[in-house]
C-alpha atoms as a PDB file:
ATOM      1  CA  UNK A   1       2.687  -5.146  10.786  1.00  0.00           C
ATOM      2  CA  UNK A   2       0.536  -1.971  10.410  1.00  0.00           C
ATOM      3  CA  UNK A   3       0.677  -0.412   7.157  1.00  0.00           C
ATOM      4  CA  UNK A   4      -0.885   2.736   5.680  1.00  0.00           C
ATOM      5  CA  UNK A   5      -0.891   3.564   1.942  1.00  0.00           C
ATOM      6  CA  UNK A   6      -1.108   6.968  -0.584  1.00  0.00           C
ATOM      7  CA  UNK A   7       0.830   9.246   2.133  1.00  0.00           C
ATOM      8  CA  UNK A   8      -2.559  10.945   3.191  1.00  0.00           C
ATOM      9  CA  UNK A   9      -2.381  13.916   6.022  1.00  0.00           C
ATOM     10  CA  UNK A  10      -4.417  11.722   8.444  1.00  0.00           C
ATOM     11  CA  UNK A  11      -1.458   9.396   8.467  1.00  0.00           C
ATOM     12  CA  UNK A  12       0.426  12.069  10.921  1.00  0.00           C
ATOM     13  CA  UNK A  13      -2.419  13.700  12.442  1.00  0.00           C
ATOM     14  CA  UNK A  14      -4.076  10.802  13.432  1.00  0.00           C
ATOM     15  CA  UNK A  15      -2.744   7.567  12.787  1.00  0.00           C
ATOM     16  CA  UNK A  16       0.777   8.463  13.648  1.00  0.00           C
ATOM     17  CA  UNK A  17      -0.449   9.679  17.491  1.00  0.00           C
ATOM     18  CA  UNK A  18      -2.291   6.686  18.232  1.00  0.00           C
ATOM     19  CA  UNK A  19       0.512   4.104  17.070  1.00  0.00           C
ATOM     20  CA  UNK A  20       2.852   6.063  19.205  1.00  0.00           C
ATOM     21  CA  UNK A  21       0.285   5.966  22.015  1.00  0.00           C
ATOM     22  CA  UNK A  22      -0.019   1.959  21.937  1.00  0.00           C
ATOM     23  CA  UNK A  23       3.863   1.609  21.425  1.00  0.00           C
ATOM     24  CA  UNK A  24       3.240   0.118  17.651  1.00  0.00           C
ATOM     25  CA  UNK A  25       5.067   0.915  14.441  1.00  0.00           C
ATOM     26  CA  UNK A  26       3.679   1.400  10.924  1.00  0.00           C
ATOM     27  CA  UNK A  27       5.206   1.228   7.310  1.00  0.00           C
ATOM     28  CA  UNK A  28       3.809   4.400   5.376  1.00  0.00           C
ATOM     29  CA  UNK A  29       3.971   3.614   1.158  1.00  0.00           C
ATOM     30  CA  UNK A  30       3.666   7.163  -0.166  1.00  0.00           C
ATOM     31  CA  UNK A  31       2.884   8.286  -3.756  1.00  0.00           C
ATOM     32  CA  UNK A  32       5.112  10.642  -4.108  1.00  0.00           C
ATOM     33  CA  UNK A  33       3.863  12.847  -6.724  1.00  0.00           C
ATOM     34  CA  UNK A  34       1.230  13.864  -4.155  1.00  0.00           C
ATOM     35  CA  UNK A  35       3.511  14.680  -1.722  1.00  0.00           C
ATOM     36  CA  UNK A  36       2.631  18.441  -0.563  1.00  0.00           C
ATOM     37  CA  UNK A  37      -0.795  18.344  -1.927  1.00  0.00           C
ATOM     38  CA  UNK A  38      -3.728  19.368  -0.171  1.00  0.00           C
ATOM     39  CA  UNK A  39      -4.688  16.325   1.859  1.00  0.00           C
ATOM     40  CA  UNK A  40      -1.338  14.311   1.781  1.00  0.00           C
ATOM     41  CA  UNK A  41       1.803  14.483   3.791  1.00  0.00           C
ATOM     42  CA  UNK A  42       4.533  16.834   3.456  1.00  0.00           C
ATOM     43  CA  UNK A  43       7.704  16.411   3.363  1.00  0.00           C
ATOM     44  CA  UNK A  44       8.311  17.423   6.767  1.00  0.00           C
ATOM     45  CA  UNK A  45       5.875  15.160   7.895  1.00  0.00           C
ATOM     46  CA  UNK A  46       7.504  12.110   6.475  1.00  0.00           C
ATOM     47  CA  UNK A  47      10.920  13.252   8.302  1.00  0.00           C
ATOM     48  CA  UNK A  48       9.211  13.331  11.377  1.00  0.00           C
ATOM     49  CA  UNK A  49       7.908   9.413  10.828  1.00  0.00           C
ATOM     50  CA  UNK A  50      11.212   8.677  10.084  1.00  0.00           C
ATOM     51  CA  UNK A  51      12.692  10.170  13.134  1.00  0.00           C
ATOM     52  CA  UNK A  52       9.719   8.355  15.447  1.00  0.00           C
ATOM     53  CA  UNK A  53      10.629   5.226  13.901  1.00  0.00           C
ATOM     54  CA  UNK A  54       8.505   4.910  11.331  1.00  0.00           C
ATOM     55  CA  UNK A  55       9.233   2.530   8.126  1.00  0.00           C
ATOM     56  CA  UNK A  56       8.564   4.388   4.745  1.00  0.00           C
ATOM     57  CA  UNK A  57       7.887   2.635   1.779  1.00  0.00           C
ATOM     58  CA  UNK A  58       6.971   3.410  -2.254  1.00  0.00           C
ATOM     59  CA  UNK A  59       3.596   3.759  -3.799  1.00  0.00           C
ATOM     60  CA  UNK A  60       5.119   4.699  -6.844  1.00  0.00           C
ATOM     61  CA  UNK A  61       4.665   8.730  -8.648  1.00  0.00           C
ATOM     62  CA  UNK A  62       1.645   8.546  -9.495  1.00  0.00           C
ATOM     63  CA  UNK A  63      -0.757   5.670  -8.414  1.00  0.00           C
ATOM     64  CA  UNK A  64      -0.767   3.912 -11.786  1.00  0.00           C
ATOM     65  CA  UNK A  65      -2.160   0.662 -12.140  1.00  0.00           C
ATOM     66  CA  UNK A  66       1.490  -0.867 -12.691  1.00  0.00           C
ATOM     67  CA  UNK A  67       0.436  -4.034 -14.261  1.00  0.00           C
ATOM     68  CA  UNK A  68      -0.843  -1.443 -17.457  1.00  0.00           C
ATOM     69  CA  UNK A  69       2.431   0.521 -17.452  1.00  0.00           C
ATOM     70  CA  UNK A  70       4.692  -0.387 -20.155  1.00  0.00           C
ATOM     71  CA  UNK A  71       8.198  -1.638 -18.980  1.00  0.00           C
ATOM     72  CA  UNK A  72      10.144   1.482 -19.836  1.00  0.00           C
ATOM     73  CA  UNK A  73       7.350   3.653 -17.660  1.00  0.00           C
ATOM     74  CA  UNK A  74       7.027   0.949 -15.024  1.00  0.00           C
ATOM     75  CA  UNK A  75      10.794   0.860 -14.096  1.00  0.00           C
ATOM     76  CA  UNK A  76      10.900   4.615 -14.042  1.00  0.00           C
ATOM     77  CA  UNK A  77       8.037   4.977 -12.283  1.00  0.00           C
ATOM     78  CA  UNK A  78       9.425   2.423  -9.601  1.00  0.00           C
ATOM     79  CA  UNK A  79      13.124   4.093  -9.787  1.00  0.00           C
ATOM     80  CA  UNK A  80      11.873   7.413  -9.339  1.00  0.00           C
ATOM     81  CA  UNK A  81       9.648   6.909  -5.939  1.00  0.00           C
ATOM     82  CA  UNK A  82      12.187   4.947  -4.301  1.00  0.00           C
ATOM     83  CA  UNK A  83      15.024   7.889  -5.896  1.00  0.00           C
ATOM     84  CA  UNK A  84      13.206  10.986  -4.328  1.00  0.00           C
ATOM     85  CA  UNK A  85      12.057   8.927  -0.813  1.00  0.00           C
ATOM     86  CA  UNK A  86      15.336   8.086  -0.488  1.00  0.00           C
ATOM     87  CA  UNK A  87      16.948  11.146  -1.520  1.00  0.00           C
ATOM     88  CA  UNK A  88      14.748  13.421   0.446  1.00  0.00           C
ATOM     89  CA  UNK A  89      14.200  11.339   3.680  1.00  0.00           C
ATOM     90  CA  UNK A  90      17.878  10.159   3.648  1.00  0.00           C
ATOM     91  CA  UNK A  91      16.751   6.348   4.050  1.00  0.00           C
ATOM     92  CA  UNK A  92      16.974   3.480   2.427  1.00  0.00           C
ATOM     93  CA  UNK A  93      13.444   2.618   0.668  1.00  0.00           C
ATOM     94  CA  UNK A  94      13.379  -1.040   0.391  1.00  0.00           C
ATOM     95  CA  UNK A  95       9.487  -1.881   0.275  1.00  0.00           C
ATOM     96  CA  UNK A  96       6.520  -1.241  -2.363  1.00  0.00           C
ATOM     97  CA  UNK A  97       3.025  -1.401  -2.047  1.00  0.00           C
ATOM     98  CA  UNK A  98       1.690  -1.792  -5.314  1.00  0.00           C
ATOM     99  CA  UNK A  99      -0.984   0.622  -6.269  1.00  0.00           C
ATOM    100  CA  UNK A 100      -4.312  -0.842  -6.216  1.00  0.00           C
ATOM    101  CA  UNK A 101      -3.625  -4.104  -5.363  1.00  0.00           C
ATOM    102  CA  UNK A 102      -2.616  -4.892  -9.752  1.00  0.00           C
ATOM    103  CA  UNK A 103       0.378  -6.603  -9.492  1.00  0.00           C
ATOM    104  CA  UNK A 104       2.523  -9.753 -11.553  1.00  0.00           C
ATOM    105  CA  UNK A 105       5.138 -11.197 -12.300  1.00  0.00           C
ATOM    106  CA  UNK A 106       6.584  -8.306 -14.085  1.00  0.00           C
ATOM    107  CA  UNK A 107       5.989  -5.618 -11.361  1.00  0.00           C
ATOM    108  CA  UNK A 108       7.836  -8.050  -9.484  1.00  0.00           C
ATOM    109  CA  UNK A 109      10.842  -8.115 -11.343  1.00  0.00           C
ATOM    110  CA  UNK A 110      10.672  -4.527 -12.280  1.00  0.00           C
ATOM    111  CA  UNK A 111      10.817  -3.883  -8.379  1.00  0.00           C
ATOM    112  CA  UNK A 112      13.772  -6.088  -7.958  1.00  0.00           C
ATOM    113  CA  UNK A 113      15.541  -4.274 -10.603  1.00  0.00           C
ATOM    114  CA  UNK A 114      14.955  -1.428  -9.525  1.00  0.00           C
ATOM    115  CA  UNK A 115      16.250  -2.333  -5.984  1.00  0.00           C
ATOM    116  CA  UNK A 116      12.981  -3.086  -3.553  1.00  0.00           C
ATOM    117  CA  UNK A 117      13.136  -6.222  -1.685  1.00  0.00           C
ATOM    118  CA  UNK A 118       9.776  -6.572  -0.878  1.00  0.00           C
ATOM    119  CA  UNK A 119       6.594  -6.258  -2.846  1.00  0.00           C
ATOM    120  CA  UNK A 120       2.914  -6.000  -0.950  1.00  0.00           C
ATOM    121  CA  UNK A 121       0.342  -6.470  -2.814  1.00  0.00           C
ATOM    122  CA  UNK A 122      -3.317  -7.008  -2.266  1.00  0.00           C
ATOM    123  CA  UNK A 123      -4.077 -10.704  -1.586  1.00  0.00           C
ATOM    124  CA  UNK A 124      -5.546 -11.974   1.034  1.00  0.00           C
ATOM    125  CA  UNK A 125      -3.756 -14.288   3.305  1.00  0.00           C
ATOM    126  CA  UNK A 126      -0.416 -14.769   5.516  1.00  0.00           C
ATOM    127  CA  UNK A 127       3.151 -14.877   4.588  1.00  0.00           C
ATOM    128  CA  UNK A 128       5.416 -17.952   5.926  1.00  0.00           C
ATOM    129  CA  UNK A 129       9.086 -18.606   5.176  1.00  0.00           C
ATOM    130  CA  UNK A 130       8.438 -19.804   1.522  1.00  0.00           C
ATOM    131  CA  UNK A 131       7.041 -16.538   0.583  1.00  0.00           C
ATOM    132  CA  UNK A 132       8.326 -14.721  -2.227  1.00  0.00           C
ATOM    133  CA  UNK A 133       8.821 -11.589  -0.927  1.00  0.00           C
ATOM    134  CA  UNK A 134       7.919  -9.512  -3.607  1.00  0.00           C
ATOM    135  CA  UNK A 135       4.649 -11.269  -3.554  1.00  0.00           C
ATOM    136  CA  UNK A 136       3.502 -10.699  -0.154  1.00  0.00           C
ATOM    137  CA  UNK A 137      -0.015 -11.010   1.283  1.00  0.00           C
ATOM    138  CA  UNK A 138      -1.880  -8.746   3.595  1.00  0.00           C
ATOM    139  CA  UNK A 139      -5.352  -7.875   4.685  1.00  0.00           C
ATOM    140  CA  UNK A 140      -6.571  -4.522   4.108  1.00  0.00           C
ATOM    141  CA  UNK A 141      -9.172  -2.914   6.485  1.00  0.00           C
ATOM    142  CA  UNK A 142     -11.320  -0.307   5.387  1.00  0.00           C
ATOM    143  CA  UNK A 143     -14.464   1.023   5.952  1.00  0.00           C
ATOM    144  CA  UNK A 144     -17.109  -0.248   7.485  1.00  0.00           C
ATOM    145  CA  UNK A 145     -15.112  -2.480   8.820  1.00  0.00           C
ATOM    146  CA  UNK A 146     -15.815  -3.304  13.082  1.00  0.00           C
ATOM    147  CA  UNK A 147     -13.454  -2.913  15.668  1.00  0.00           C
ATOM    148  CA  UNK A 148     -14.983  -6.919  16.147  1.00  0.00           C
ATOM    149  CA  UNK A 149     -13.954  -8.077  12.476  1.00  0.00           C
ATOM    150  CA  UNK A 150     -10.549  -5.934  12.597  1.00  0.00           C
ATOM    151  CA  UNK A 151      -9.420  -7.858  15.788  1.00  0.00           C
ATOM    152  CA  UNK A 152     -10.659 -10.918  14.719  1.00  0.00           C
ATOM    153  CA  UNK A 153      -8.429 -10.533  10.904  1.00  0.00           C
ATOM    154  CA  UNK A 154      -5.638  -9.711  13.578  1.00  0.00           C
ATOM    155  CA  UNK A 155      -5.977 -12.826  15.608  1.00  0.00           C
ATOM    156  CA  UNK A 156      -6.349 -14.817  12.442  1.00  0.00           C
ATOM    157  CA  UNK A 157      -9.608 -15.920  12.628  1.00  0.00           C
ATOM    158  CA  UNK A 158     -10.395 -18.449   9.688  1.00  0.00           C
ATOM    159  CA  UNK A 159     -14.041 -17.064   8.950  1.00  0.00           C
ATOM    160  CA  UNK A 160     -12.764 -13.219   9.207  1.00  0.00           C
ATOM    161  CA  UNK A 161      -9.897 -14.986   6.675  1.00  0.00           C
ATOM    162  CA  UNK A 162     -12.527 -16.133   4.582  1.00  0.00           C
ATOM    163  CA  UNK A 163     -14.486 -13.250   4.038  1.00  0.00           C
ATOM    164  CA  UNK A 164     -11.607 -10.973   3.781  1.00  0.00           C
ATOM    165  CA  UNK A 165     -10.210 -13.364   0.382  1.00  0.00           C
ATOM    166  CA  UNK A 166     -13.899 -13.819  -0.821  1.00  0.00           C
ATOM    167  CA  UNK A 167     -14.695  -9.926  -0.856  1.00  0.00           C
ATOM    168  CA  UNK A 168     -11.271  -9.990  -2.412  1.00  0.00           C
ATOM    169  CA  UNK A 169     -11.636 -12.169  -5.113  1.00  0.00           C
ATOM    170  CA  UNK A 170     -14.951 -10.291  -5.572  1.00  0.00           C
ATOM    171  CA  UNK A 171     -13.034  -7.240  -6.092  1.00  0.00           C
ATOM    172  CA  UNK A 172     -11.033  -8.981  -8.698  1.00  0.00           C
ATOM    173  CA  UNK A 173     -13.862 -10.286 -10.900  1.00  0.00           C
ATOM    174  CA  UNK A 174     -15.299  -6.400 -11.176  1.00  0.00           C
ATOM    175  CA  UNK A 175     -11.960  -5.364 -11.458  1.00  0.00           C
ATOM    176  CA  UNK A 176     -11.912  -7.802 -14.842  1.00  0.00           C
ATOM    177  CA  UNK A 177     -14.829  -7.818 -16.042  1.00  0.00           C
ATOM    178  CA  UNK A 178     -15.653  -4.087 -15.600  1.00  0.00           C
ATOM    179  CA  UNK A 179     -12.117  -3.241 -16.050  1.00  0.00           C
ATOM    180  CA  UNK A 180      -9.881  -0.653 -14.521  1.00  0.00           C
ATOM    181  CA  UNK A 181     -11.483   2.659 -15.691  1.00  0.00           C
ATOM    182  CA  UNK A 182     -15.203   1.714 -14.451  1.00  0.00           C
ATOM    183  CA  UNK A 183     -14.119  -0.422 -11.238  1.00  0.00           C
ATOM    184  CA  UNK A 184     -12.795   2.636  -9.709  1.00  0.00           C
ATOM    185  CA  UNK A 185     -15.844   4.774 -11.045  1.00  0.00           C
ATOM    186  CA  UNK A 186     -17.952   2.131  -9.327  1.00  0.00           C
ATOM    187  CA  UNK A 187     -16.047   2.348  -6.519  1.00  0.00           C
ATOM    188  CA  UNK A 188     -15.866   6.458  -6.064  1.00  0.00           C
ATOM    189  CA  UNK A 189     -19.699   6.442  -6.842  1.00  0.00           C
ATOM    190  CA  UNK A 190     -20.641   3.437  -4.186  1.00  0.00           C
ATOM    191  CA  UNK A 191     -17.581   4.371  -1.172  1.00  0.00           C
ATOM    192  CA  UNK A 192     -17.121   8.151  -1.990  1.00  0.00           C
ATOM    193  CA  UNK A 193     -13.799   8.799   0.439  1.00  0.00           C
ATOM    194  CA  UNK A 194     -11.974   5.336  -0.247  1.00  0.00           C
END
């Protein structure tokens, strides 16, 4: 599976094209509260995934790091993305990708209440039957990622695995010991269009 998250304009300028071109599918998660903004997809644009076949999935509004939302704001927050996608695409949105990777046991029932039955979030690794599937593992590729190490984290290499989880869990430790706030400071500073 091929997935693409925040709902940026590149998705259907570029990415859209070339899965069509190699006969592949994607899942798009969109924030929608940047829907129509400079830079993201617009509505329009998201019909036209639909219509080619593409899946479209939640991001939530806003981006919010959901595992800091209290429970009132994270099951609107949840309601409302799926509400308008659904609403405004005329689909059924049953998938979330949880913003940033923060997700726990209570995202994951918040996302079952409020309907999704499946939850991707940001751990590396593969998914078998036994899965709880509003846990779900994936890779993410960005840059500078090789065309070498993305084939090989395709193939399921067990060193590209490796690598993948330890950068991963490296992630995580910044992530809690610098926190939220200066983690993605860090980040903007260090990979300025990430």
């Amino acid at each position: 599976m091929l997935m693409f998250d925040d709902g940026y304009a590149s998705h259907f300028d570029i990415v859209a094209s070339l899965l069509l071109r190699y006969r592949f599918s994607g899942t798009f998660f969109i924030t929608t509260g940047r829907v129509g903004r400079p830079g993201y997809l617009a509505w329009e644009q998201l019909r036209k995934l639909v219509f080619l076949g593409m899946e479209i999935g939640s991001h939530g509004v806003s981006h919010q790091v959901l595992t800091a939302l209290p429970p009132h704001e994270l099951g609107e927050e949840l309601l409302a993305s799926k509400r308008v996608l659904e609403e405004r695409l005329g689909i059924p949105v049953r998938a979330l990708a949880a913003p940033g990777g923060f997700w726990n046991g209570t995202v994951a029932e918040a996302a079952k209440a409020a309907g999704y039955d499946a939850v991707w979030i940001s751990a590396i690794g593969t998914n078998g039957k036994e899965t709880n599937t509003l846990g779900l593992r994936r890779v993410s590729v960005h840059q500078p990622f090789s065309a070498d190490r993305i084939i090989a984290l395709v193939e399921g290499s067990k060193t590209s695995l490796w690598w993948a989880a330890n950068q991963r869990l490296l992630i995580r430790a910044l992530k809690r010991v610098l926190g939220v706030y200066w983690y993605e400071q860090l980040k903007r500073r260090l990979v300025p269009n990430a």
